[in-house]
Protein backbone atom coordinates (compact mmCIF):
# COMPACT_ATOMS: atom_id res chain seq x y z
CA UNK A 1 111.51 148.44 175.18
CA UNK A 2 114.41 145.60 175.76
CA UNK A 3 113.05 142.22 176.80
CA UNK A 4 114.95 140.72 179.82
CA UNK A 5 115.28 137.33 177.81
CA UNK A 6 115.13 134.19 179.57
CA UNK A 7 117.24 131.94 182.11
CA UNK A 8 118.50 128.88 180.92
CA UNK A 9 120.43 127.97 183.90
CA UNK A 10 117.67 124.99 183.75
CA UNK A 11 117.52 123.85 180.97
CA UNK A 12 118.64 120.45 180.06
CA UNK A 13 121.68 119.96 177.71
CA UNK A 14 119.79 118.30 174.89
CA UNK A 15 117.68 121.46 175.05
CA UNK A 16 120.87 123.82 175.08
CA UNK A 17 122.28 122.15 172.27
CA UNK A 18 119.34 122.07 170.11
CA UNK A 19 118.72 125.93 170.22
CA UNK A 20 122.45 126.58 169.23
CA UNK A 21 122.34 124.29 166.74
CA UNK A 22 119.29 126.14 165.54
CA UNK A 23 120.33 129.94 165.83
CA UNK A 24 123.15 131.20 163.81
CA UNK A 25 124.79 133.89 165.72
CA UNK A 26 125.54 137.53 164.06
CA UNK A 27 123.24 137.46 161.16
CA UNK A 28 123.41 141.35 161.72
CA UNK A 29 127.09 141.10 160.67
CA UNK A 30 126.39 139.53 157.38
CA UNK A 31 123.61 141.29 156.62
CA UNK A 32 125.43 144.50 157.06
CA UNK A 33 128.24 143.02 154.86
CA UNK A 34 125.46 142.39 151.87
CA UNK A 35 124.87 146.07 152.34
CA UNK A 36 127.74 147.47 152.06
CA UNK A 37 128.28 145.23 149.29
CA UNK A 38 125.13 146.40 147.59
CA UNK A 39 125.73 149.98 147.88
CA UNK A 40 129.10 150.01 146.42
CA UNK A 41 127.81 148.36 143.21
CA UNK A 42 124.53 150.97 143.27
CA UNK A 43 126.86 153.64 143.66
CA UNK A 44 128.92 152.70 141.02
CA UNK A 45 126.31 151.25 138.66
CA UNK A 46 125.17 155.16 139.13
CA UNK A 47 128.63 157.14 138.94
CA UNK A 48 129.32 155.44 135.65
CA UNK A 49 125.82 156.09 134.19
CA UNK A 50 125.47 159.68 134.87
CA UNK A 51 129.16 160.15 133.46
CA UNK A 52 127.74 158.15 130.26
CA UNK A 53 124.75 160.23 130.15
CA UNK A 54 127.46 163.25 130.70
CA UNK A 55 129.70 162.07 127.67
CA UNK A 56 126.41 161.24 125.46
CA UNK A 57 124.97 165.24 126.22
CA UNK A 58 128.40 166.98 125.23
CA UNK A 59 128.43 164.56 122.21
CA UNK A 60 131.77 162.74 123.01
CA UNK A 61 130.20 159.54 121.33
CA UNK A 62 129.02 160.90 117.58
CA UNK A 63 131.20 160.38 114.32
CA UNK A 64 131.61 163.92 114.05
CA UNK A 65 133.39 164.06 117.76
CA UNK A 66 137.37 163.26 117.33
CA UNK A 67 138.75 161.02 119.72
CA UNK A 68 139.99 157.88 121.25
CA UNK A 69 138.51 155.18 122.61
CA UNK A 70 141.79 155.30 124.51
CA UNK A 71 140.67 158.49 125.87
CA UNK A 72 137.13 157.34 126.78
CA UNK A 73 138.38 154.33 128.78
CA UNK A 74 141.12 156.42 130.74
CA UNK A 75 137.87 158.87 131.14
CA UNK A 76 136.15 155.73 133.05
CA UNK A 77 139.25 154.61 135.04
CA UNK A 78 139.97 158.30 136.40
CA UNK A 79 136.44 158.91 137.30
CA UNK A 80 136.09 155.09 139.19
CA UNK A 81 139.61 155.25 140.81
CA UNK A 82 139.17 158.88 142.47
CA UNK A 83 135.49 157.44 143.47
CA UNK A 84 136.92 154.79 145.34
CA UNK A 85 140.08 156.25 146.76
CA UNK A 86 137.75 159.24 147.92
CA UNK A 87 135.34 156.29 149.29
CA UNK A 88 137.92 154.75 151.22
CA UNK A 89 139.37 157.49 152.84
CA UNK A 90 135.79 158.57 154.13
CA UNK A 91 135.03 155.05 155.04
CA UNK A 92 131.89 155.27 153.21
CA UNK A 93 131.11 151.87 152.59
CA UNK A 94 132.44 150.81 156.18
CA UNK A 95 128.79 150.94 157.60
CA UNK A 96 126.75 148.40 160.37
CA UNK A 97 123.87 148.41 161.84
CA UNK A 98 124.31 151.52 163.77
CA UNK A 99 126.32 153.89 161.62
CA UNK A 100 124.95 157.28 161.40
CA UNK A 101 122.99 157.46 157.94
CA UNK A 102 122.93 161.54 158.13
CA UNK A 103 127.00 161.16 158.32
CA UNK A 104 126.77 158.40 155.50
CA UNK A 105 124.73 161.33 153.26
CA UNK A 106 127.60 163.70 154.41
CA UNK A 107 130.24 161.31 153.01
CA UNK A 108 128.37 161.16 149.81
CA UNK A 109 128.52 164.96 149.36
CA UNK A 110 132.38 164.69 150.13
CA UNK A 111 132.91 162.04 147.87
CA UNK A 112 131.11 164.02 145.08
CA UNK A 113 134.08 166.32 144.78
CA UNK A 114 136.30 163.82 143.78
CA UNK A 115 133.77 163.49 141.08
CA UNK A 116 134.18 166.94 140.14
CA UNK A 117 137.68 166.88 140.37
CA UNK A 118 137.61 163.99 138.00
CA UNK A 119 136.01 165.66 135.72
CA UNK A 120 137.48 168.87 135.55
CA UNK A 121 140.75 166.49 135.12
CA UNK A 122 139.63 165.21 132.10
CA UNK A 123 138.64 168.30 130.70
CA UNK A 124 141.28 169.76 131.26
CA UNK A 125 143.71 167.41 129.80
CA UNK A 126 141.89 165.06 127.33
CA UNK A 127 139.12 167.06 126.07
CA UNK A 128 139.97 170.85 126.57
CA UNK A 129 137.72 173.40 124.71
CA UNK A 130 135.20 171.14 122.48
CA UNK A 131 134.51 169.73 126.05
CA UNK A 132 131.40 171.09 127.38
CA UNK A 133 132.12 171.38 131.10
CA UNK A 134 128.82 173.25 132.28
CA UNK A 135 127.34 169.66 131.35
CA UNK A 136 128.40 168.28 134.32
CA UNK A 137 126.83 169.58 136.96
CA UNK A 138 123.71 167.99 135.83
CA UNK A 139 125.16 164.92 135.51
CA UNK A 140 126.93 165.72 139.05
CA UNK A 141 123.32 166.62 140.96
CA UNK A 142 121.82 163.58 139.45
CA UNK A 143 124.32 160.96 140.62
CA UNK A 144 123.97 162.49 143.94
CA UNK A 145 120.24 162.64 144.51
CA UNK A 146 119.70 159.09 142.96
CA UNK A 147 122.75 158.04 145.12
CA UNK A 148 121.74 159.54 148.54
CA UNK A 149 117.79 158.03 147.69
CA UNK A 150 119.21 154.88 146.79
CA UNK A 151 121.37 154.65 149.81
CA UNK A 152 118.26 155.36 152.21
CA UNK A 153 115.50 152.80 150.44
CA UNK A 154 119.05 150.24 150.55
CA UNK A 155 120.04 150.67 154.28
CA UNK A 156 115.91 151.02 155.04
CA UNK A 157 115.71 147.53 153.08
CA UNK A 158 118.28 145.79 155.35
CA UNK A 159 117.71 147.19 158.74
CA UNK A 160 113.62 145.86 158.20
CA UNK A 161 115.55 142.63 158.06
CA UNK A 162 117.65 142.63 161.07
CA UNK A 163 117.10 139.49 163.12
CA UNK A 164 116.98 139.73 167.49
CA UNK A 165 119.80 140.77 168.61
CA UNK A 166 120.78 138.81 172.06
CA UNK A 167 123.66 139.97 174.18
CA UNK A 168 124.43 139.25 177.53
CA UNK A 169 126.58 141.90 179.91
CA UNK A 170 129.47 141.05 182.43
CA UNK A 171 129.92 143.03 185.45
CA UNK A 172 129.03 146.96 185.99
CA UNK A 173 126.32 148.33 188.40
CA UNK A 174 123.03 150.04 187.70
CA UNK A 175 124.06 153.01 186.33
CA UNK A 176 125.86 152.25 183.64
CA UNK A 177 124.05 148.70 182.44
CA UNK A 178 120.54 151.63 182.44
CA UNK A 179 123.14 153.54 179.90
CA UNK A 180 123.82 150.86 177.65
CA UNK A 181 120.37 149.61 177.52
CA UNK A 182 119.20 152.12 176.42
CA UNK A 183 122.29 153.08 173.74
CA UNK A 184 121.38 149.10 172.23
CA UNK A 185 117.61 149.98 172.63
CA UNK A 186 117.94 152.94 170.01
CA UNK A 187 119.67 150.83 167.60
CA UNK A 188 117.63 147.67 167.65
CA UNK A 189 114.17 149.04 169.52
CA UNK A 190 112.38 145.83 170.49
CA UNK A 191 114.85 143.74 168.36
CA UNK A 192 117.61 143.56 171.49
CA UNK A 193 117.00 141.08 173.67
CA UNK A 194 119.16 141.19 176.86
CA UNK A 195 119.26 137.83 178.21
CA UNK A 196 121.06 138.89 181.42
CA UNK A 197 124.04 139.68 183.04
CA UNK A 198 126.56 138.29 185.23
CA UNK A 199 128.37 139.98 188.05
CA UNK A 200 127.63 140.79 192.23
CA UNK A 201 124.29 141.98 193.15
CA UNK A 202 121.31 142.51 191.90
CA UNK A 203 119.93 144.84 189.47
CA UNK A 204 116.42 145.50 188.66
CA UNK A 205 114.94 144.54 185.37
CA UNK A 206 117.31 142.55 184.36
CA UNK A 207 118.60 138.82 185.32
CA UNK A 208 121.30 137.78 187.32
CA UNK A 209 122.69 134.92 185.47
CA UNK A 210 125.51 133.87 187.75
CA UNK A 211 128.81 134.17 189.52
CA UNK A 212 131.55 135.32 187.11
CA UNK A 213 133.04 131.62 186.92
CA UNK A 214 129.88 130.35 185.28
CA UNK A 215 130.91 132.68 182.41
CA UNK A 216 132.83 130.43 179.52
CA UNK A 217 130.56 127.85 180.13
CA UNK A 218 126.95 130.02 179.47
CA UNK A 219 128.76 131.18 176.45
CA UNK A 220 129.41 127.96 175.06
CA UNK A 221 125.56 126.35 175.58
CA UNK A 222 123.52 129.44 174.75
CA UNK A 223 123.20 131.32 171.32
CA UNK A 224 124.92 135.19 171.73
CA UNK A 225 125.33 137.95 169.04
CA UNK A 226 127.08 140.26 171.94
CA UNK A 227 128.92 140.24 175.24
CA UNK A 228 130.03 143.11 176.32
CA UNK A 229 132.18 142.95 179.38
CA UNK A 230 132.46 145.81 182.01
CA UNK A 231 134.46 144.59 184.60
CA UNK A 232 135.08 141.51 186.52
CA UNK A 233 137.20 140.39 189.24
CA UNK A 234 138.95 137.18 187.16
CA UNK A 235 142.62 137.21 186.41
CA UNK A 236 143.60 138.09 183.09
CA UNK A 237 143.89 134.68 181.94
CA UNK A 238 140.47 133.92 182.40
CA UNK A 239 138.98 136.70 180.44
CA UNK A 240 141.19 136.02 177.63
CA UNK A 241 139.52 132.85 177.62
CA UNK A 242 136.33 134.62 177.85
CA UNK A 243 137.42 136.30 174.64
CA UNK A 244 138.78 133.33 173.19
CA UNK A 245 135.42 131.03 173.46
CA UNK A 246 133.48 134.01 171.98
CA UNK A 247 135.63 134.40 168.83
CA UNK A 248 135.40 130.75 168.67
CA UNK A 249 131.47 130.88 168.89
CA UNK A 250 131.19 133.66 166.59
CA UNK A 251 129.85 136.25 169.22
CA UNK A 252 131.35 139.71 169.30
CA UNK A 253 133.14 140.60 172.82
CA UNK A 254 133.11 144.46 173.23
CA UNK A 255 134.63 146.64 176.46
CA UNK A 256 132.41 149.26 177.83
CA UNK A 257 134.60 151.31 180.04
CA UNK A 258 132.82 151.43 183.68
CA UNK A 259 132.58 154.89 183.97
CA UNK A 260 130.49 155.27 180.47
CA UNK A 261 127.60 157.06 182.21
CA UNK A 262 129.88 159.73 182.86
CA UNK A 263 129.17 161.06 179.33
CA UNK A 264 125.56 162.72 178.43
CA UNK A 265 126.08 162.00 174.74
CA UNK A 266 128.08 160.34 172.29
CA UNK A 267 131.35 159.49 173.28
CA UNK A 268 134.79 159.86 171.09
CA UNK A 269 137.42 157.52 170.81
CA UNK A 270 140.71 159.04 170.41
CA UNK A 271 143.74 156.47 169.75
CA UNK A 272 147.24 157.37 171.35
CA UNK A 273 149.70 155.20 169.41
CA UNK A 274 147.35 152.30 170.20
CA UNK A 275 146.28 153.06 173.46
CA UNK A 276 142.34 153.58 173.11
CA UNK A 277 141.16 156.89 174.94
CA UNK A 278 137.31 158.03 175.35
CA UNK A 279 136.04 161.74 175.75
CA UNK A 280 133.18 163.41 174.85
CA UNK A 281 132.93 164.15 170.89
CA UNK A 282 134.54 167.55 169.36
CA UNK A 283 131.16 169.46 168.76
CA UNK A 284 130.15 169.40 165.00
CA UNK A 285 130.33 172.98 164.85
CA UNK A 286 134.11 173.02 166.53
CA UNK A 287 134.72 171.43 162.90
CA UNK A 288 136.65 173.65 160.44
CA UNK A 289 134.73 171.97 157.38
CA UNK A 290 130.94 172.35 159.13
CA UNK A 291 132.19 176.13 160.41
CA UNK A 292 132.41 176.74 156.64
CA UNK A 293 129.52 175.30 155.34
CA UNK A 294 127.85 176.85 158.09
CA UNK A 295 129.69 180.64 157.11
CA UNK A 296 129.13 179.93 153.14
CA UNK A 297 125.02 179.02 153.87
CA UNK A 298 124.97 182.25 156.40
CA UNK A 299 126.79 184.68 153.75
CA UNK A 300 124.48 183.70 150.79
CA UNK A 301 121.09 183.87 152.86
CA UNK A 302 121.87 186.97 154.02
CA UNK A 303 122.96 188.58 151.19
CA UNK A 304 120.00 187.17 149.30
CA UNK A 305 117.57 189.07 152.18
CA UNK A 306 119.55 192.28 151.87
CA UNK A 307 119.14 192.44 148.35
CA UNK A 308 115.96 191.34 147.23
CA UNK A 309 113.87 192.22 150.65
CA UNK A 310 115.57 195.34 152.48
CA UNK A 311 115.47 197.15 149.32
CA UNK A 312 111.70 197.81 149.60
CA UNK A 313 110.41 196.22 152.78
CA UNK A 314 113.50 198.71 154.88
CA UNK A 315 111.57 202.39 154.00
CA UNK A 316 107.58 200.42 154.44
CA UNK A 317 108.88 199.77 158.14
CA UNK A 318 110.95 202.80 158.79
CA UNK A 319 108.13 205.15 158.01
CA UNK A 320 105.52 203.02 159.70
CA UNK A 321 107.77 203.16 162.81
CA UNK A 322 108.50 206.71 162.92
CA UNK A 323 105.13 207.77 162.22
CA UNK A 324 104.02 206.21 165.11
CA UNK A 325 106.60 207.01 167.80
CA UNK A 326 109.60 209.25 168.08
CA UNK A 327 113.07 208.25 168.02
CA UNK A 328 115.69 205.89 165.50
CA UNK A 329 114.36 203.37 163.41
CA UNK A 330 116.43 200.95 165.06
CA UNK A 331 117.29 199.55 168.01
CA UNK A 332 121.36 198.71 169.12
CA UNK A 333 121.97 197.25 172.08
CA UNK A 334 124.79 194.78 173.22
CA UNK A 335 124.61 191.32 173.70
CA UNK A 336 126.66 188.21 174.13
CA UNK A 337 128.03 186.38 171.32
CA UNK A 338 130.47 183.64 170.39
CA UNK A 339 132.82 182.64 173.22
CA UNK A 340 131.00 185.16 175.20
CA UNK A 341 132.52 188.16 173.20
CA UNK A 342 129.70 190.81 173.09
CA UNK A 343 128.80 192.70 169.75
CA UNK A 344 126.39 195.35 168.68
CA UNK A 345 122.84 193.55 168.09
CA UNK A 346 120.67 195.38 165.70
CA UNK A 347 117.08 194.87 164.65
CA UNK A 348 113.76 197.47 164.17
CA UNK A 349 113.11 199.19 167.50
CA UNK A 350 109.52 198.05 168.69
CA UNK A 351 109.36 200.28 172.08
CA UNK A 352 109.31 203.79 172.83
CA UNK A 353 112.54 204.77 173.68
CA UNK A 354 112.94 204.07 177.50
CA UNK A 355 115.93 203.37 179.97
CA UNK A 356 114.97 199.94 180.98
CA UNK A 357 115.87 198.40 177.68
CA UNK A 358 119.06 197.06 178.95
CA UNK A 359 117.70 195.38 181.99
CA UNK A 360 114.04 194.26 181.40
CA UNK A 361 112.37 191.73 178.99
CA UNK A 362 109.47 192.65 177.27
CA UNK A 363 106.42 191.08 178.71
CA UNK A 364 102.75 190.13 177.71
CA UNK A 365 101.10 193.63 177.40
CA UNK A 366 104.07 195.63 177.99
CA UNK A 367 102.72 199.47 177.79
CA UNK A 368 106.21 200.48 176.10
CA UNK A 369 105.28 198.06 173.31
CA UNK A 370 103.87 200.35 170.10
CA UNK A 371 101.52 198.82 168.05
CA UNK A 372 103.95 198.79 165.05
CA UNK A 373 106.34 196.58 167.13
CA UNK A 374 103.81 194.53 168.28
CA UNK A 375 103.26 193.38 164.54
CA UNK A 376 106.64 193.41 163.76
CA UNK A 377 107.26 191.09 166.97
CA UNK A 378 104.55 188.75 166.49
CA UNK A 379 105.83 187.99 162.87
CA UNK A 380 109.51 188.42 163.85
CA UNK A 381 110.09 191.04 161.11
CA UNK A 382 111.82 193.38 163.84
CA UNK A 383 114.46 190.58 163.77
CA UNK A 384 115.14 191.41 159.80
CA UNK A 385 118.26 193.80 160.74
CA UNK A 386 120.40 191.23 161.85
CA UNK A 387 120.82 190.07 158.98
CA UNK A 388 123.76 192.48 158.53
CA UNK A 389 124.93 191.19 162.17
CA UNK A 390 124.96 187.93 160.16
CA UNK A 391 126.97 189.14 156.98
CA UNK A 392 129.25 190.91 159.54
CA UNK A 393 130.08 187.67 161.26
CA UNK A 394 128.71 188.18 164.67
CA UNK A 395 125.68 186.38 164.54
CA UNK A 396 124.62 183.08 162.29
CA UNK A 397 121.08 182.52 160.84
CA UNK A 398 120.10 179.65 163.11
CA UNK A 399 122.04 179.41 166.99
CA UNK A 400 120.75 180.17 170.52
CA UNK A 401 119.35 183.44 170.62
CA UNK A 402 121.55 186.65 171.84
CA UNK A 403 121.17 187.22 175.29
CA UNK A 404 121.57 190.88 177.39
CA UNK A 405 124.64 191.23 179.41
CA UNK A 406 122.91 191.27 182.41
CA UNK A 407 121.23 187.82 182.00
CA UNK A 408 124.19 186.08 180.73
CA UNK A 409 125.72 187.71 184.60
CA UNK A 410 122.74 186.55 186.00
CA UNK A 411 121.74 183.33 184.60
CA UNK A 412 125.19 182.00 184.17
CA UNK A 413 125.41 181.44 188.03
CA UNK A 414 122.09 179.78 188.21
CA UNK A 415 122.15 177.61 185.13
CA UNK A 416 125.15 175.54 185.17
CA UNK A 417 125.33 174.28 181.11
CA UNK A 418 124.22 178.57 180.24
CA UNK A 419 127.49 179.30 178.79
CA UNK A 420 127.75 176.43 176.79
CA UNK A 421 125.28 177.57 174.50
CA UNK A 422 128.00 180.34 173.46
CA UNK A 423 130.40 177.74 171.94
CA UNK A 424 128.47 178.74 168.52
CA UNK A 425 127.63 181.80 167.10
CA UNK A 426 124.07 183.17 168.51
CA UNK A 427 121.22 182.55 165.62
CA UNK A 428 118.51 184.99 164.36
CA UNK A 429 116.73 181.70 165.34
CA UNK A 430 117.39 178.80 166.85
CA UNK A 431 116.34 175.06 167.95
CA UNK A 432 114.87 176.45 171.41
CA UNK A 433 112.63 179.76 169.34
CA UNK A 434 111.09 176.63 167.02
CA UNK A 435 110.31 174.81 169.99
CA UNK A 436 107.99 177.47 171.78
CA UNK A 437 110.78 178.53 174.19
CA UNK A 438 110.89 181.96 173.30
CA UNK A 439 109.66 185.05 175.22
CA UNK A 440 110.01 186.38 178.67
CA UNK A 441 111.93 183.75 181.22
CA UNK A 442 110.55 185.32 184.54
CA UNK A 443 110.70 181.88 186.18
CA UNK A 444 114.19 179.99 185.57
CA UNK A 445 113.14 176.77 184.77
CA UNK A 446 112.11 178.49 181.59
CA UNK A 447 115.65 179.87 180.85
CA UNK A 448 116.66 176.26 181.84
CA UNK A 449 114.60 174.64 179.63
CA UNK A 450 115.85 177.32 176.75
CA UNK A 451 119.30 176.29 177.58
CA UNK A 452 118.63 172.53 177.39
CA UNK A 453 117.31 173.32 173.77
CA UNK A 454 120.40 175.38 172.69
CA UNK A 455 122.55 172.55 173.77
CA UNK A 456 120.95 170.12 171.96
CA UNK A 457 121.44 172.16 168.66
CA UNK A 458 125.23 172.39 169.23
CA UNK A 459 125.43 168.64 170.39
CA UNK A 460 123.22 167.52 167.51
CA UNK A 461 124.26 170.30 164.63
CA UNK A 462 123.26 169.24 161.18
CA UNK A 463 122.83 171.47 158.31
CA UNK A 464 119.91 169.71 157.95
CA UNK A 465 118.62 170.95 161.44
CA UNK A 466 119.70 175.08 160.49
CA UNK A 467 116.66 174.21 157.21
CA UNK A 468 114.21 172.55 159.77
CA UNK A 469 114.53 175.43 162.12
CA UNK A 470 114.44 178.44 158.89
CA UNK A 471 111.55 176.21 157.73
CA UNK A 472 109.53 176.49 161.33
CA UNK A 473 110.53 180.20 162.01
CA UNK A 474 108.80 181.07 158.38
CA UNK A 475 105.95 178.70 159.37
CA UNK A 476 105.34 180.08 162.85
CA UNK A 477 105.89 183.78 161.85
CA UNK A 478 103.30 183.15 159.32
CA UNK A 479 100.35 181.66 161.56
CA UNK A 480 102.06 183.92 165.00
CA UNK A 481 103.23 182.70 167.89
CA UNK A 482 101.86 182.36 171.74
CA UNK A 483 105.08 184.09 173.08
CA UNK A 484 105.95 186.49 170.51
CA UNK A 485 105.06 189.76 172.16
């Protein structure tokens, strides 16, 4: 919760002047500076060891091994230089207080194949075939484990030492000072202190310091990290001097365009030859490199449960299935799919064959339920089968779920975020299934909610989120589920 601060207005000048003279303004900024300083030489410290510990393994160092020390040191330089050009293209030491440490991991990855690259390199061209090259992928996972861990305990270390963080806001209305609250308040939690706000009005909850031409001199008497300016109606002249007593006072002035609450989530910043544009961010999964990690995860899982489970678990079910009720073993129907393209959705058919499969949901007790597919749906084994929809490319192992034709109709007039959920490819599981909102959706607030849980997954996609959700399908298969009927 952010603290509303306190007024000086009346304060006497002796006061004023003692409490800048005793608060140093953006500690954050050199903390954050030590940090980045700190992870560079940990990183570093750990590329060069593991490539020691690489070179020591394939024997580079004994009497017996011919070569340079020529060689070696160009071995170093390669390896350090790529590091660092790879680093500074990803920006990876370029962090504050509220960079994203699951895109800082990310980087790390990234950067690793420069590391590889480097070392192929050498091999290659220094070392050739008394080189032992499978050596370095243990040398490879090490550095990045120890680097990622190190980076976490480091930025953990640093961010337990942030100091208050006091900022004070110029101009906007309720709705969008509410929207940057809160944005500072997940950053700094109780840390952010705002100590009010000047502009026309009042706003609840937090002070109204002033008229706008009080301004330069609050900033000069009372200790700031922050001011971030909305809008005002001075000329241009006096909010460059705004800007110009803030540099001057070490206090960081920051625009926050008036309209910010427009946006639900993060917000991009797009650059047109210099002229600064924001829009809502390019979803994760709209990127070409997370679409293939996504593809190359979805391929090998698959395969893996085609191979090593279908073999023998495919003829227990099929049997089981057709000894109990006439008909195919499985069940086709078709459903939409990426950019609301339909495809032929597959899994093991848990109903007697009936005409109302392409309309109605199953429900709690539903007589056309066998008792086969009621196992198979309370441990979501009758979802096994699209695993081929998977290795075909229609389907992904964790998205929203595949809807019927007739809901997406339906629900895509009542719901008015339903159709963003097909911007990604529909999921065997997915972030809403793992949350309990599975099942029939007889009243639409439960659809709604489903929907609000799909979009979070494509807002927030990690490939860290597809393990937590394959991790919580396996767990709640395993102990059942309340809705899985």
């Amino acid at each position: 919760m952010i603290s509303t601060g306190h007024s000086l207005v009346g304060n006497t000048p002796a006061i004023q002047h003692k409490i800048v003279k005793d608060y140093l303004p953006n500690k954050t900024k050199i903390l954050f500076r030590k940090y980045q300083l700190a992870i560079l030489i940990a990183d570093m410290i750990l590329l060069n060891g593991s490539f020691i510990y690489f070179f020591q393994q394939a024997g580079i160092f004994t009497t017996s091994y011919q070569t340079t020390f020529g060689s070696i040191v160009f071995s170093f330089l390669i390896i350090n230089a790529a590091w660092l050009i790879a680093a500074n293209y990803t920006n990876l030491y370029q962090v504050n207080e509220h960079s994203d440490s699951n895109e800082e991991i990310q980087k790390i990855l990234f950067n690793s194949l420069s590391y590889l690259g480097s070392i192929s390199f050498i091999h290659h061209y220094l070392f050739q075939e008394t080189f032992a090259i499978y050596l370095a992928h243990t040398a490879i996972i090490v550095f990045i484990l120890t680097s990622i861990i190190l980076h976490i305990i480091i930025r953990s270390y640093y961010k337990s030492k942030l100091s208050d963080m006091r900022y004070m806001i110029i101009g906007g209305e309720a709705s969008n000072i509410t929207y940057i609250q809160e944005k500072i308040a997940k950053i700094y939690g109780e840390k952010a202190e705002c100590v009010g706000r000047f502009g026309n009005g009042e706003i609840k909850g937090i002070i109204k310091l002033g008229g706008y031409k009080l301004i330069k001199e609050f900033i000069k008497e009372y200790p700031l990290d922050k001011v971030f300016y909305v809008d005002s109606p001075l000329k241009e002249a006096e909010n460059q001097d705004i800007v110009s007593i803030c540099r001057s006072q070490f206090i960081e002035f920051e625009i926050i365009p008036r309209e910010i609450g427009l946006f639900n989530n993060k917000i991009e910043l797009k650059n047109y030859g210099g002229l600064p544009a924001f829009s809502e961010p390019t979803e994760k999964l709209h990127r070409l490199r997370n679409r293939v990690i996504k593809r190359a995860f979805d391929i090998v899982f698959s395969l893996a449960v085609i191979l090593f489970i279908f073999p023998w678990l495919l003829p227990l079910i099929a049997i089981t299935i057709r000894l109990e009720s006439k008909g195919p073993i499985f069940f086709t129907q078709k459903r939409t799919g990426y950019w609301n393209e339909s495809f032929r959705f597959i899994k093991f058919r848990s109903m007697t064959v009936n005409e109302e499969s392409d309309d109605k949901q199953a429900t709690k007790n539903d007589s056309r339920v066998t008792k086969t597919g009621a196992f198979l749906r309370k441990t979501s084994l009758d979802e096994l089968p699209q695993f081929f929809n998977v290795l075909f490319g229609d389907m992904s192992i964790v998205g929203p779920r595949p809807h019927m034709l007739k809901h997406t109709d339906v629900y895509s007039e009542l719901i008015e975020t339903y159709m963003i959920r097909h911007e990604v490819k529909p999921g065997i599981t997915g972030w809403a299934q793992v949350n309990g909102w599975r099942g029939p959706t007889e009243q639409l607030y439960k659809m709604a909610k489903r929907v609000e849980f799909d979009v979070q997954y494509l807002e927030n996609w990690t490939f860290w989120l597809d393990l937590k959700c394959i991790y919580y399908t396996v767990f709640n298969a395993v102990q059942g589920e309340e809705n899985a009927f």
